[in-house]
Protein backbone atom coordinates (compact mmCIF):
# COMPACT_ATOMS: atom_id res chain seq x y z
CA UNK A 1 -72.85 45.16 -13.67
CA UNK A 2 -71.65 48.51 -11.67
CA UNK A 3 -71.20 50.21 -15.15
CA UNK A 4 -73.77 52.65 -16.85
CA UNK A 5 -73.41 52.18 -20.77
CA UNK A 6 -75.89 53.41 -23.31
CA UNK A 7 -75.60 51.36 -26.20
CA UNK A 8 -73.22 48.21 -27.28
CA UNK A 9 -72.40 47.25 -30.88
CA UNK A 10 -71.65 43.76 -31.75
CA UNK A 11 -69.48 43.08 -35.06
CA UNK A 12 -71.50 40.62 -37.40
CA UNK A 13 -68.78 37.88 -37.50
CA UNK A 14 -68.93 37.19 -33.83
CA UNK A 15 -72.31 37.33 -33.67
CA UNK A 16 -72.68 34.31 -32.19
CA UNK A 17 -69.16 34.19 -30.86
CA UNK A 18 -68.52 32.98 -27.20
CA UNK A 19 -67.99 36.50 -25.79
CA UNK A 20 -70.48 37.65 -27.48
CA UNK A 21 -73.38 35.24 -26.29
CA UNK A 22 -71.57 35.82 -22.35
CA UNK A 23 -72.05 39.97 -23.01
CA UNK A 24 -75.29 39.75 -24.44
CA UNK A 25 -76.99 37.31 -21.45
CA UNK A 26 -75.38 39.23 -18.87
CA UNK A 27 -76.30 42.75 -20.22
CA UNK A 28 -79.37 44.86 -18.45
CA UNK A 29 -82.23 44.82 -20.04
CA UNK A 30 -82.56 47.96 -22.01
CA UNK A 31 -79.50 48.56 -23.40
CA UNK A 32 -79.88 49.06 -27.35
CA UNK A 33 -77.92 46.70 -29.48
CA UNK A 34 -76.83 47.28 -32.69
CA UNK A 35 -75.11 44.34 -35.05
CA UNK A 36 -72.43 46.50 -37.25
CA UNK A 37 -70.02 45.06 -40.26
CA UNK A 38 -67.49 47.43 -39.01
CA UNK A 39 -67.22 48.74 -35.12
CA UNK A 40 -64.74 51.08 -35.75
CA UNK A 41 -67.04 54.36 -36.75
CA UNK A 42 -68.75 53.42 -33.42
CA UNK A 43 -65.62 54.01 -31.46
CA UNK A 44 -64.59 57.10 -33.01
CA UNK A 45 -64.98 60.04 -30.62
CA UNK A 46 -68.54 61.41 -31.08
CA UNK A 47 -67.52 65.63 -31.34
CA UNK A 48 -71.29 66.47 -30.95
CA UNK A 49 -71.34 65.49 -26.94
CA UNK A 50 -70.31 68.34 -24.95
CA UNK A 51 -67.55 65.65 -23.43
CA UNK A 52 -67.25 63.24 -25.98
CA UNK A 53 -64.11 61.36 -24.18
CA UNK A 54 -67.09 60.44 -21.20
CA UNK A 55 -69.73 59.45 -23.85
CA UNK A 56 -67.29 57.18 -25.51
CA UNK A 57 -66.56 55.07 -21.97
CA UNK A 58 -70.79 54.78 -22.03
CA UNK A 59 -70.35 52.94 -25.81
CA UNK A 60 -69.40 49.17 -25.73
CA UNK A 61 -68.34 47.43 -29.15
CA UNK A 62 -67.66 44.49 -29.57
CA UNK A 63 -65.29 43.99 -32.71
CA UNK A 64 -62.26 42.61 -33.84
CA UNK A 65 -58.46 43.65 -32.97
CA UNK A 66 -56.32 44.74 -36.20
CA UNK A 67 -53.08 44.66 -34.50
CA UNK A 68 -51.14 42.83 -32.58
CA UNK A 69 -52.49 42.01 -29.38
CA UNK A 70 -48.93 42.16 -27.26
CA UNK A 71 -46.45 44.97 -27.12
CA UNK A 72 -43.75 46.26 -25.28
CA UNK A 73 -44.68 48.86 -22.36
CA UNK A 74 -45.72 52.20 -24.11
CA UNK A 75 -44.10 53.87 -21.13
CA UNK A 76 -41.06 52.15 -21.92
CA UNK A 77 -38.47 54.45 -23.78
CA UNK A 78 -34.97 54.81 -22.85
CA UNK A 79 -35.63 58.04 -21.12
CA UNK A 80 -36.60 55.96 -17.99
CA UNK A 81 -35.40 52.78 -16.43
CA UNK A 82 -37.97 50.26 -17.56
CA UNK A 83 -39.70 47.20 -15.58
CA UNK A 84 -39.42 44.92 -18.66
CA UNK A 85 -43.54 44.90 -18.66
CA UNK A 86 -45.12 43.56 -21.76
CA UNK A 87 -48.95 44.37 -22.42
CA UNK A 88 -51.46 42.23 -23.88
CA UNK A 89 -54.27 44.98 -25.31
CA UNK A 90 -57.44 42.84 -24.71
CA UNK A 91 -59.24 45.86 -24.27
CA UNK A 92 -59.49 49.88 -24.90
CA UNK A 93 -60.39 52.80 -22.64
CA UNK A 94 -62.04 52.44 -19.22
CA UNK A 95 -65.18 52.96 -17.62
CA UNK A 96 -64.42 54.70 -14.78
CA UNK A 97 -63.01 58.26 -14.99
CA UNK A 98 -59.43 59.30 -13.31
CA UNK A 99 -58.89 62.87 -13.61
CA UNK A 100 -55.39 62.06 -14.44
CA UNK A 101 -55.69 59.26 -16.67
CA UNK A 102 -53.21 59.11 -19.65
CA UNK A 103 -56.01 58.13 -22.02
CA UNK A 104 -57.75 61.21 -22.54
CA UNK A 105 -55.42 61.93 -24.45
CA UNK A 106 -53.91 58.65 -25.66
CA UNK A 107 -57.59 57.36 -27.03
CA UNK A 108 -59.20 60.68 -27.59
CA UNK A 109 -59.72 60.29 -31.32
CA UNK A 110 -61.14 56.65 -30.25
CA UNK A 111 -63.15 57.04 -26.95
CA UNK A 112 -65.25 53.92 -27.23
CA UNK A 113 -64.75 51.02 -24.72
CA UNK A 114 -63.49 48.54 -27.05
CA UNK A 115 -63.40 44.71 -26.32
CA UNK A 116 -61.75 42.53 -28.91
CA UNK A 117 -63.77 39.19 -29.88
CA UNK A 118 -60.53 37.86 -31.29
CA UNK A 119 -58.98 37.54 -28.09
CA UNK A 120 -57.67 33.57 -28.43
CA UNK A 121 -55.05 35.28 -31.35
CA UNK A 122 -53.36 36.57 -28.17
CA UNK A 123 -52.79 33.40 -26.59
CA UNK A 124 -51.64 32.35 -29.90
CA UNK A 125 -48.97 35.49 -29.61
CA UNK A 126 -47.77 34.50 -26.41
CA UNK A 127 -47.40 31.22 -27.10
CA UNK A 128 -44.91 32.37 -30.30
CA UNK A 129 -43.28 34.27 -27.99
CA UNK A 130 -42.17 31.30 -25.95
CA UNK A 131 -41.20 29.06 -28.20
CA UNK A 132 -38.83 32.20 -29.74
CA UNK A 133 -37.49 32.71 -25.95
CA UNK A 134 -38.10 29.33 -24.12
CA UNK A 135 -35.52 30.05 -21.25
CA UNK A 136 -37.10 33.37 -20.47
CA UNK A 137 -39.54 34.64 -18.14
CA UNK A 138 -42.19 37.37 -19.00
CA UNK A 139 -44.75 39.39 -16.68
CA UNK A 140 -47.97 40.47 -18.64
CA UNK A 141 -50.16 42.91 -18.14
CA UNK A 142 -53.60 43.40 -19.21
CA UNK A 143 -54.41 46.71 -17.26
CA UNK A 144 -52.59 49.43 -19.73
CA UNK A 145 -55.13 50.66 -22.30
CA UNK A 146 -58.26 49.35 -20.01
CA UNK A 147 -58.77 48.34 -16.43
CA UNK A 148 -58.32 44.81 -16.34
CA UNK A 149 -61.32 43.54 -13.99
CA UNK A 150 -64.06 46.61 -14.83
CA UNK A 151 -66.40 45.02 -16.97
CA UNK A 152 -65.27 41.17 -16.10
CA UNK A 153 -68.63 40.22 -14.51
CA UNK A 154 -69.80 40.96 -18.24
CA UNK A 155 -67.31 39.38 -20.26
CA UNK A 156 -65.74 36.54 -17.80
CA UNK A 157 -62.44 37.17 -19.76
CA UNK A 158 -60.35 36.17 -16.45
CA UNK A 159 -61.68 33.15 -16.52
CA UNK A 160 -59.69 32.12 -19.69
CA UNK A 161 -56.74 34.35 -19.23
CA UNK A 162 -56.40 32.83 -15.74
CA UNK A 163 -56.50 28.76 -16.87
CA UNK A 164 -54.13 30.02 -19.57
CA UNK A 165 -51.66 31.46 -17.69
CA UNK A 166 -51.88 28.24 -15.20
CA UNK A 167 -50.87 26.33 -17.49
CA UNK A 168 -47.84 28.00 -18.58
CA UNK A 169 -44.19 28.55 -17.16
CA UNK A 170 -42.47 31.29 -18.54
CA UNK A 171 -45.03 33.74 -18.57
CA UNK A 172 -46.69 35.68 -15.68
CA UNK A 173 -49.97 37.43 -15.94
CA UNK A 174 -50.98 40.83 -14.29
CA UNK A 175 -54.44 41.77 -13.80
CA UNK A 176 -53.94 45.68 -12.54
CA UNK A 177 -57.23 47.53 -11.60
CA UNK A 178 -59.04 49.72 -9.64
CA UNK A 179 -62.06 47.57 -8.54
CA UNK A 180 -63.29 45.47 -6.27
CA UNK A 181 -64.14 43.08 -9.47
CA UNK A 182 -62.76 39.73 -8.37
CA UNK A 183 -65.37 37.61 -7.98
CA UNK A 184 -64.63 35.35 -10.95
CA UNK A 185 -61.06 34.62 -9.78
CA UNK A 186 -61.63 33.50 -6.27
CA UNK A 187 -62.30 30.19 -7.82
CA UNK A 188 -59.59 29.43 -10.10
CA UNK A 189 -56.52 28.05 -9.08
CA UNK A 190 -53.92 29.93 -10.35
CA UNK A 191 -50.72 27.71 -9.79
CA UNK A 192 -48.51 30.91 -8.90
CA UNK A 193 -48.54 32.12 -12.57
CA UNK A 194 -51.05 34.94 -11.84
CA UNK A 195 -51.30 38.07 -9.86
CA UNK A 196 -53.44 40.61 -8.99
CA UNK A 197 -52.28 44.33 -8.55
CA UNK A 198 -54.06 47.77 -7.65
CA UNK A 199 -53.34 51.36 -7.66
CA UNK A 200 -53.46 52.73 -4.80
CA UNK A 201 -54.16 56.52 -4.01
CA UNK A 202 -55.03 57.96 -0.11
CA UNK A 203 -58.63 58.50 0.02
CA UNK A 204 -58.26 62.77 -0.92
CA UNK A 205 -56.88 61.48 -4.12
CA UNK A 206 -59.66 58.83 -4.45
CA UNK A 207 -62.42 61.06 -3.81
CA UNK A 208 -60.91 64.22 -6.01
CA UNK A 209 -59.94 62.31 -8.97
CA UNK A 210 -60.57 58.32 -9.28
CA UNK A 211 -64.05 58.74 -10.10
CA UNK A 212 -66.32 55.37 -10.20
CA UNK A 213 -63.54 53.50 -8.92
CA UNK A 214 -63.32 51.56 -5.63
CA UNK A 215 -62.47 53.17 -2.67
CA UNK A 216 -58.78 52.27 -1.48
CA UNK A 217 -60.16 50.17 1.46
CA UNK A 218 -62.56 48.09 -0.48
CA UNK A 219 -59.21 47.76 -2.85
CA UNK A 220 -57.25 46.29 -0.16
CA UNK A 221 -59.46 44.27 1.18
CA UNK A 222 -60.30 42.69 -2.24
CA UNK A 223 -56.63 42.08 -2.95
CA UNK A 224 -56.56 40.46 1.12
CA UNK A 225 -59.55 38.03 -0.65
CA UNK A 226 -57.18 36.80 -3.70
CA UNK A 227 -54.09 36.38 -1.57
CA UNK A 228 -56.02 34.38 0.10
CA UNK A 229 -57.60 32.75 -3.16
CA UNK A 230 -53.88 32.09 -4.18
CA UNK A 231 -53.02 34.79 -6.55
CA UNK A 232 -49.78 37.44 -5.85
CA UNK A 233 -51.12 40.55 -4.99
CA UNK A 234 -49.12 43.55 -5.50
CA UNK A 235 -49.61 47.43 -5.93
CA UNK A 236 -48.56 50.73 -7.53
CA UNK A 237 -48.17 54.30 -5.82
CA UNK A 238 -49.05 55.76 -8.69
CA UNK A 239 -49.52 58.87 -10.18
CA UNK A 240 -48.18 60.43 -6.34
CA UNK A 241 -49.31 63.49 -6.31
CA UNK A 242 -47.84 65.75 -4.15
CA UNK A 243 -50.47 68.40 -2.61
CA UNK A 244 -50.29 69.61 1.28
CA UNK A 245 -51.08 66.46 3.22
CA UNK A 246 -49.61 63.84 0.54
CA UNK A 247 -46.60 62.37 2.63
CA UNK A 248 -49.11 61.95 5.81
CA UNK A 249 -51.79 60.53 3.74
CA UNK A 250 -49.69 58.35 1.78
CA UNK A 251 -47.97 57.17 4.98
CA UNK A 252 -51.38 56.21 6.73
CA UNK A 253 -52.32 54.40 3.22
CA UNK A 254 -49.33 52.40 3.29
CA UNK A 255 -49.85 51.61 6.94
CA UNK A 256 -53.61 50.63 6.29
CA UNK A 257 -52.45 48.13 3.93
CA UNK A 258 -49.74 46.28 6.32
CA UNK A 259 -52.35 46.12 9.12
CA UNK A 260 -55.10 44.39 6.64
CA UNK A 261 -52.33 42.41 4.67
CA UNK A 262 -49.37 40.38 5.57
CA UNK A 263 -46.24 42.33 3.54
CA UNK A 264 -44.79 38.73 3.37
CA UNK A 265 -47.74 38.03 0.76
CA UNK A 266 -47.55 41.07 -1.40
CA UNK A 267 -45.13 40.43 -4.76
CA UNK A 268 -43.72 44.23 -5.72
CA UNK A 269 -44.34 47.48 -5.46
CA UNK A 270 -44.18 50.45 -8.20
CA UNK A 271 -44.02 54.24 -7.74
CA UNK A 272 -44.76 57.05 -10.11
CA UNK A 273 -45.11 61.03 -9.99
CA UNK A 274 -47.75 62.52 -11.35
CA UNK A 275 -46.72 63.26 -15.11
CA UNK A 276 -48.60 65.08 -17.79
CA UNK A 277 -47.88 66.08 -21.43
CA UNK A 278 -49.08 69.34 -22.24
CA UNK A 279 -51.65 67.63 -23.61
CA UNK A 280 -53.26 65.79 -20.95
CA UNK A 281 -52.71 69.00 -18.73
CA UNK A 282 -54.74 70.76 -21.03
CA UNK A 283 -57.39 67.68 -20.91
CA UNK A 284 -57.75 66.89 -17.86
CA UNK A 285 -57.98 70.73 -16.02
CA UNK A 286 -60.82 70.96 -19.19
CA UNK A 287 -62.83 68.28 -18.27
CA UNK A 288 -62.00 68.58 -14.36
CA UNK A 289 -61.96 72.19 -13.89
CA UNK A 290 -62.37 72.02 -10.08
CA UNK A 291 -59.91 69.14 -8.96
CA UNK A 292 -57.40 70.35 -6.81
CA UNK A 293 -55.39 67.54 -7.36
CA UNK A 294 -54.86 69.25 -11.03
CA UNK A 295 -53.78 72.56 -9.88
CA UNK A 296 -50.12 72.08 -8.55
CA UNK A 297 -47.48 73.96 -9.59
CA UNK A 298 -45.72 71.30 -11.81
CA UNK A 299 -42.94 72.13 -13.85
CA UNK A 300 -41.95 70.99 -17.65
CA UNK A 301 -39.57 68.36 -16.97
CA UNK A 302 -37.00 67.72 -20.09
CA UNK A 303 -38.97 64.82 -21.02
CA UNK A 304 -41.31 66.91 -22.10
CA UNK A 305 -43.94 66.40 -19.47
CA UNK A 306 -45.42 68.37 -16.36
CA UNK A 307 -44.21 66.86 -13.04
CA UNK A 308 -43.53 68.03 -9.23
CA UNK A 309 -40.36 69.82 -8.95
CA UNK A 310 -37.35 67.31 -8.62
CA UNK A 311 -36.75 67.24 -4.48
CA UNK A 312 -39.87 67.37 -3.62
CA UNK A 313 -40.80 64.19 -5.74
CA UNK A 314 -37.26 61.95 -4.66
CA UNK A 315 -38.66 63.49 -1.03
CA UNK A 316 -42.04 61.75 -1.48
CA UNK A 317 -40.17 58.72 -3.03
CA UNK A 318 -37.68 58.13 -0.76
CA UNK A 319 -40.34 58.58 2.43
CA UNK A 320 -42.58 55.65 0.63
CA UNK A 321 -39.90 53.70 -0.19
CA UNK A 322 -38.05 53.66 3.19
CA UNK A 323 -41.51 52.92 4.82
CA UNK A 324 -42.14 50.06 2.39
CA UNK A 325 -38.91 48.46 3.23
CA UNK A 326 -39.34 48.89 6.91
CA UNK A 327 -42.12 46.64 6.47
CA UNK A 328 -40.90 43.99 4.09
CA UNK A 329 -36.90 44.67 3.64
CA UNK A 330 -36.93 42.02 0.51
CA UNK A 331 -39.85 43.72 -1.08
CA UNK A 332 -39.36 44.45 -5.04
CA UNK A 333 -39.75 48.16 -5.34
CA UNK A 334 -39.02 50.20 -8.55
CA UNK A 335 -40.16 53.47 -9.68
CA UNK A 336 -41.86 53.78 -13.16
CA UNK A 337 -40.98 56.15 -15.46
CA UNK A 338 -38.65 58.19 -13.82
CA UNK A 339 -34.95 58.27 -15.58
CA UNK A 340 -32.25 55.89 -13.93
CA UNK A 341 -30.92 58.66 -11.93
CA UNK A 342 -33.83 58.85 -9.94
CA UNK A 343 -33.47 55.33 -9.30
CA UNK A 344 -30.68 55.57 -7.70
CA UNK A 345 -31.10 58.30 -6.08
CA UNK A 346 -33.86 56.63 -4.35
CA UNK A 347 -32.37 53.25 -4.15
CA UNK A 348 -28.64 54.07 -3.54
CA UNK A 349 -27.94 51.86 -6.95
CA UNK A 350 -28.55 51.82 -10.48
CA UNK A 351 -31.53 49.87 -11.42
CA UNK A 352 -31.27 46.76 -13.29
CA UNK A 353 -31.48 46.73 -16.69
CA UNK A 354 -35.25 45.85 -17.76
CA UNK A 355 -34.74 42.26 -19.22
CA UNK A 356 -33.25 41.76 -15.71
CA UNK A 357 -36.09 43.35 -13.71
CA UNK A 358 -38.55 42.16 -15.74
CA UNK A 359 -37.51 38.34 -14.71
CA UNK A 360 -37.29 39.58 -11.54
CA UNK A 361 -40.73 40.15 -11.06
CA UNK A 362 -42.11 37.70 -13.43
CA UNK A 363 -40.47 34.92 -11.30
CA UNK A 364 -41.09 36.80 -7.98
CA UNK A 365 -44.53 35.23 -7.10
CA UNK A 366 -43.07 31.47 -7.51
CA UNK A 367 -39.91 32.35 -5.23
């Protein structure tokens, strides 16, 4: 396991549960353990610790889910031109530590890394959703509220997301991470129903802000290893963030990833500005005081959040875009959550409306 934690708490009723029994063999010796009617108090945020958003990634419980497992994108609002992504919230908060991340703020109040026992009531969920919409396609994502590969040498959850989504037809499953976690999928035959995507930052970004993740090159080579495994591989740009060298480094990141990786074998690409409610500004400069990366000169945009002034962001779009295209000119590229007339600024057209994108890429690793 490549993550520190310093104590896990396993709800009573799944004591004995399957994920339980995999967590517990697999765990370093060491680790206190604590059996708990109720793992909720443990995953409140713990206001003593001088960070307590940092000590909560070092708690694992192990407890039941209260609410549904799948939901529409929380990014998703009709302020932007959505993907169509649906999340499946197997898991909550992260162990490693972007500067930037979204969930310091999203999760404060609930910090601990939360894995839900209950997890077959998901495939139940998805399999309702089907039958309500059998001519539809859907692409799933497990990587919105957790990383989706972090702690899967512990809990071997891709194995059974992986045969489930085999099996099935209408539905496509994401795994989206920042590792280089992939050893359980490599053999698993997917049957085009499952791919694998990473964020992808140039190394200044990576060594600034994406702390305890995998460096970009051990990302790409990983997702080289799945396409060849089988799986769709794609990627997001995002948060770009635009200080002095971005459009260079970006560039040479992009151009890293076509020498190690055919373009033909890559699914879609995303793109995203960096974006931060006055909340997570406030969070993140707190906890990261010293990360450059946090100290442009980003303005409130009328959604309420702080991101790079307009034409310098479609700038850094466009430039990615237009290199992305050079390489593949049938590559799926979209931006994520920017409004639709960024889109088509971008783009030169209006996005498609999300149901329509979101079968798009759903059905894009099969075509």
């Amino acid at each position: 396991m490549k993550f520190e934690l310093d104590r896990v708490f396993v709800e009573e009723e799944f004591r004995d549960g399957p994920m339980a029994r995999r967590i517990l063999e697999r765990l370093p010796p060491g680790v206190p353990l604590e059996y708990v009617a109720d793992g909720r108090p443990a995953a409140m945020a713990d206001r003593s610790q001088p960070d307590s958003f940092a000590a909560g990634k070092r708690r694992l419980i192990l407890m039941r889910r209260r609410s549904p497992f799948l939901m529409a994108c929380p990014a998703g609002s009709g302020e932007f031109a959505c993907c169509g992504y649906l999340v499946l919230t197997l898991a909550s908060n992260c162990p490693m530590d972007c500067a930037y991340c979204f969930l310091q703020e999203y999760v404060a109040d609930n910090p601990g890394f939360q894995v839900y026992a209950n997890y077959a009531d998901a495939f139940d969920e998805l399999q309702a959703l089907v039958r309500k919409a059998p001519k539809r396609n859907f692409r799933v994502g497990t990587g919105e509220l957790a990383d989706s590969l972090a702690f899967d040498t512990l809990t071997g959850l891709s194995l059974e997301l992986v045969d489930f989504f085999a099996r099935q037809r209408n539905l496509t499953l994401e795994l989206k991470t920042k590792t280089d976690e992939i050893e359980n999928l490599l053999n698993l035959d997917p049957r085009g129903q499952v791919i694998v995507s990473w964020t992808l930052s140039p190394h200044a970004v990576f060594a600034s802000s994406e702390h305890r993740s995998a460096p970009p090159a051990a990302r790409i080579d990983a997702a080289r290893r799945v396409a060849d495994a089988g799986y769709g591989v794609a990627f997001h740009l995002d948060p770009v963030i635009a200080y002095p060298e971005a459009e260079r480094d970006y560039l040479q990141l992009l151009d890293h990833l076509f020498a190690v990786l055919d373009p033909s074998r890559i699914v879609f690409f995303s793109i995203g500005g960096l974006r931060l409610s006055p909340g997570l500004r406030a969070a993140a400069r707190r906890r990261f005081p010293a990360d450059p990366m946090l100290a442009g000169e980003e303005v409130l945009a009328p959604d309420g959040r702080y991101r790079t002034f307009t034409p310098l962001r479609a700038r850094l779009f466009r430039t990615l875009s237009e290199r992305i295209r050079r390489q593949a000119p049938g590559l799926a590229v979209y931006l994520c959550m920017e409004s639709s007339a960024m889109s088509e600024r971008i783009f030169g057209a209006p996005p498609p409306v999300p149901a329509v994108l979101g079968e798009r890429l759903a059905q894009a690793r099969r075509s």
